[in-house]
Protein backbone atom coordinates (compact mmCIF):
# COMPACT_ATOMS: atom_id res chain seq x y z
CA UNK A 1 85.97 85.54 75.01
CA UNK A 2 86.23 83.14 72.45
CA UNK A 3 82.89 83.06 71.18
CA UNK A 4 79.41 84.75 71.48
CA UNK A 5 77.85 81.73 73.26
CA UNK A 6 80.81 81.98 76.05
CA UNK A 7 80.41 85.65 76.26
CA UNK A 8 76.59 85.67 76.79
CA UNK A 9 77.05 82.71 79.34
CA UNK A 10 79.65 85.50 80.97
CA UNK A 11 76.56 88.04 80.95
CA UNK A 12 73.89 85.33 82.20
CA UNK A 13 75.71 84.90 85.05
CA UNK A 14 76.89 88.21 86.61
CA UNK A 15 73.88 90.63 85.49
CA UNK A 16 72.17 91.39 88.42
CA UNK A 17 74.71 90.73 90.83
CA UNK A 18 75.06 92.11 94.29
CA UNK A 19 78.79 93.67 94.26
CA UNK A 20 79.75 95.14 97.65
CA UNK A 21 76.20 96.01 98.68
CA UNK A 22 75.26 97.38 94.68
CA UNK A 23 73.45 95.43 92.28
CA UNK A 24 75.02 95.43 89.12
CA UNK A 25 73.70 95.40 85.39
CA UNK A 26 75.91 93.34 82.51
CA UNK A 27 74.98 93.85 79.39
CA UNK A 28 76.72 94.17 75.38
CA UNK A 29 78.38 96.98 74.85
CA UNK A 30 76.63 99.34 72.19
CA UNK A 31 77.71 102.16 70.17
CA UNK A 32 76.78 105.28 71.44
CA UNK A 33 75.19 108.17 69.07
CA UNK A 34 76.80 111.39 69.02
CA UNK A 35 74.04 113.64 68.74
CA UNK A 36 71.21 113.49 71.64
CA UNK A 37 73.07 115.39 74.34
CA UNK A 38 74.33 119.00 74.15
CA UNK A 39 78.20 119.65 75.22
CA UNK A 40 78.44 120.69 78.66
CA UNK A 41 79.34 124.93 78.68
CA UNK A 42 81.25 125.57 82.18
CA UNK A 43 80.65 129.53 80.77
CA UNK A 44 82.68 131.76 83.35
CA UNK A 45 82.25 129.49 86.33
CA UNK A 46 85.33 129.53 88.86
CA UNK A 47 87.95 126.90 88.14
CA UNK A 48 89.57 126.41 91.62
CA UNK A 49 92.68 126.73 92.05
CA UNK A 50 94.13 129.92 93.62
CA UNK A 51 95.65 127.96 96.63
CA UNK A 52 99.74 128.65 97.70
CA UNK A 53 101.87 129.11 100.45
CA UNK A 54 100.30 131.63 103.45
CA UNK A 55 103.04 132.22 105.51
C-alpha cells in the first residue's frame, strides 16, 4: 500500500466479506503481547509415529 488512506480503503471494502460461504473480518495488524497465555505442555502424551512395513 502506498499510504494509510489506500490501505484503510483496502480494509473498508473486504471486512465482512462472504469468502467461499465464510464471512471474513479485515482489520490492522497489531502486535501481540507475550505474556497472557501459558505455553502449551504436550507432558508424556503419545507422539504418533510407530508406523513401518508389516509384511
Amino acid at each position: 500500500m502506498e499510504s494509510a488512506d489506500e490501505a484503510q480503503a483496502a480494509i473498508d471494502a473486504l471486512n465482512e466479506q462472504d469468502l467461499d460461504g465464510r464471512t471474513i473480518r479485515v482489520n490492522v495488524a497489531q502486535e501481540r503481547s507475550g505474556g497472557d497465555r501459558p505455553p502449551r505442555d504436550f507432558g508424556n502424551a503419545p507422539r504418533g509415529g510407530g508406523g513401518g512395513y508389516r509384511g
